[in-house]
Protein backbone atom coordinates (compact mmCIF):
# COMPACT_ATOMS: atom_id res chain seq x y z
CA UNK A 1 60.56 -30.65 -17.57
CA UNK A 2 57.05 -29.17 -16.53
CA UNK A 3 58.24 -28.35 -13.76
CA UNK A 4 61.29 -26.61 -14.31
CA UNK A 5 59.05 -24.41 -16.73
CA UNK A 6 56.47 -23.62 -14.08
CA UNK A 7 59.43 -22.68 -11.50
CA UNK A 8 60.66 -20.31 -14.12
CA UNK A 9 57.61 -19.04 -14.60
CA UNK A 10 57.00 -18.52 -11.33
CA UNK A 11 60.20 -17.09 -10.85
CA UNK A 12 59.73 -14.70 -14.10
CA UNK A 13 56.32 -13.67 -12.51
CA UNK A 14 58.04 -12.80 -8.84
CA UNK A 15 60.81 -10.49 -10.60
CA UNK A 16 58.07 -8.71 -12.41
CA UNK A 17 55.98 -8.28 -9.73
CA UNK A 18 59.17 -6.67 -7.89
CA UNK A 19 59.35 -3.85 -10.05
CA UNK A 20 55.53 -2.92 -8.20
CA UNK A 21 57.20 -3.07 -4.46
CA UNK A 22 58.02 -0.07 -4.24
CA UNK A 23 57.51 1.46 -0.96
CA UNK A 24 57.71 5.24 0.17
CA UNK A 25 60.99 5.95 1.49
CA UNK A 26 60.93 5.72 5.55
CA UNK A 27 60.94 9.35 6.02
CA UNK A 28 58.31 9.68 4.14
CA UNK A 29 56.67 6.46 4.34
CA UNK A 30 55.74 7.77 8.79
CA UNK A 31 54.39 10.81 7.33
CA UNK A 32 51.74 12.12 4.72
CA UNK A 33 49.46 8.67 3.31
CA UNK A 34 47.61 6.72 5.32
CA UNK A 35 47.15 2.69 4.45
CA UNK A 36 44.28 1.22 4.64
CA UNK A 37 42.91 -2.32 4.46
CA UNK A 38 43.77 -2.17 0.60
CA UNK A 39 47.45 -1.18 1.25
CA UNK A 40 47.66 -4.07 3.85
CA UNK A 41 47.03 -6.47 1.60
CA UNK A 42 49.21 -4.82 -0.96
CA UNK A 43 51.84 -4.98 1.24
CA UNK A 44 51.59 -8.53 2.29
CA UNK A 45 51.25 -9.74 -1.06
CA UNK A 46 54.73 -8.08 -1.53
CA UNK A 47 56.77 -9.12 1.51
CA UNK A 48 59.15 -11.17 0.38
CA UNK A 49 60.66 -8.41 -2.33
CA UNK A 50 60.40 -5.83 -0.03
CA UNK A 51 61.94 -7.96 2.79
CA UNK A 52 65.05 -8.30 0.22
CA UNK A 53 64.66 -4.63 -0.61
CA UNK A 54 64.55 -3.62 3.24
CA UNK A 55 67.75 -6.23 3.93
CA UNK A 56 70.01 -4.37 1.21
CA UNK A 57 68.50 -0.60 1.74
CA UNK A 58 67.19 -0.95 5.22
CA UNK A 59 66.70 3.10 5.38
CA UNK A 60 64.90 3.15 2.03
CA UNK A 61 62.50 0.48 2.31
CA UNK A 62 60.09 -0.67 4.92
CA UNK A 63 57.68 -4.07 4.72
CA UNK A 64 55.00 -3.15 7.54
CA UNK A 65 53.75 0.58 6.54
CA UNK A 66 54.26 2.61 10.33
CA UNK A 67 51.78 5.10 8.77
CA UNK A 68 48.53 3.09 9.15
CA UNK A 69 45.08 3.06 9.75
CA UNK A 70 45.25 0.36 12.34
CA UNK A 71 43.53 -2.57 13.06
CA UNK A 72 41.97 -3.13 9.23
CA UNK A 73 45.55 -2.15 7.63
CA UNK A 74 46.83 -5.00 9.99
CA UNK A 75 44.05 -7.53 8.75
CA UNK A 76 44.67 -7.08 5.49
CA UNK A 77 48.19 -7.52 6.13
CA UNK A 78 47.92 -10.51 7.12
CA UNK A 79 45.55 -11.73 4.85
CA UNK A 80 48.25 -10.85 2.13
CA UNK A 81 51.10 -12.50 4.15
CA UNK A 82 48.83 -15.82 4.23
CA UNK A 83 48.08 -15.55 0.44
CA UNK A 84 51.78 -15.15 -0.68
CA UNK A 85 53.64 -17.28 2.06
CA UNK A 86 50.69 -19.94 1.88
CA UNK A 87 50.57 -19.83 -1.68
CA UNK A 88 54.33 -20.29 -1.78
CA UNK A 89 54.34 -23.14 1.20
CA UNK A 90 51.26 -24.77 -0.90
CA UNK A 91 53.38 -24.83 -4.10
CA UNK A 92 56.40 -26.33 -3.05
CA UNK A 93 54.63 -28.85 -0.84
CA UNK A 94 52.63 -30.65 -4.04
């Protein structure tokens, strides 16, 4: 029973986190703002809604920003990729 409650709280937590992923439309998203380290990690914290997002409106949504500043935006990308996959892997593993 506790952990049916934690996986719907987890699950509760994911879909309300959704609401923040959000990305700039593609045309937009190559043009105008910049991400930085900040908006790497953002966007690795994210993936796995946008990767849904980006698999049902693949011209609407993008996961890896193409408008970036480079090396630091990639860092934090993958610092926020390890957090949420890891943190998912770590979860289902105990």
């Amino acid at each position: 029973m506790k952990k049916q409650l934690l996986l719907l709280l987890a699950i509760f937590c994911m879909f309300s986190l959704t609401g923040c992923a959000h990305t700039e439309p593609m045309a937009e998203c190559t043009t105008g703002f910049t991400y930085n380290f900040f908006g790497g990690i953002w966007h690795g914290i994210i993936i796995i809604p946008d990767f849904i997002a980006m698999l049902i409106w693949p011209d609407k949504y993008c996961i890896y920003a193409p408008n970036n500043s480079g090396g630091w935006y990639a860092f934090g990308f993958l610092l926020g990729v390890s957090a949420s996959i890891g943190g998912i892997y770590k979860t289902s593993r105990s």
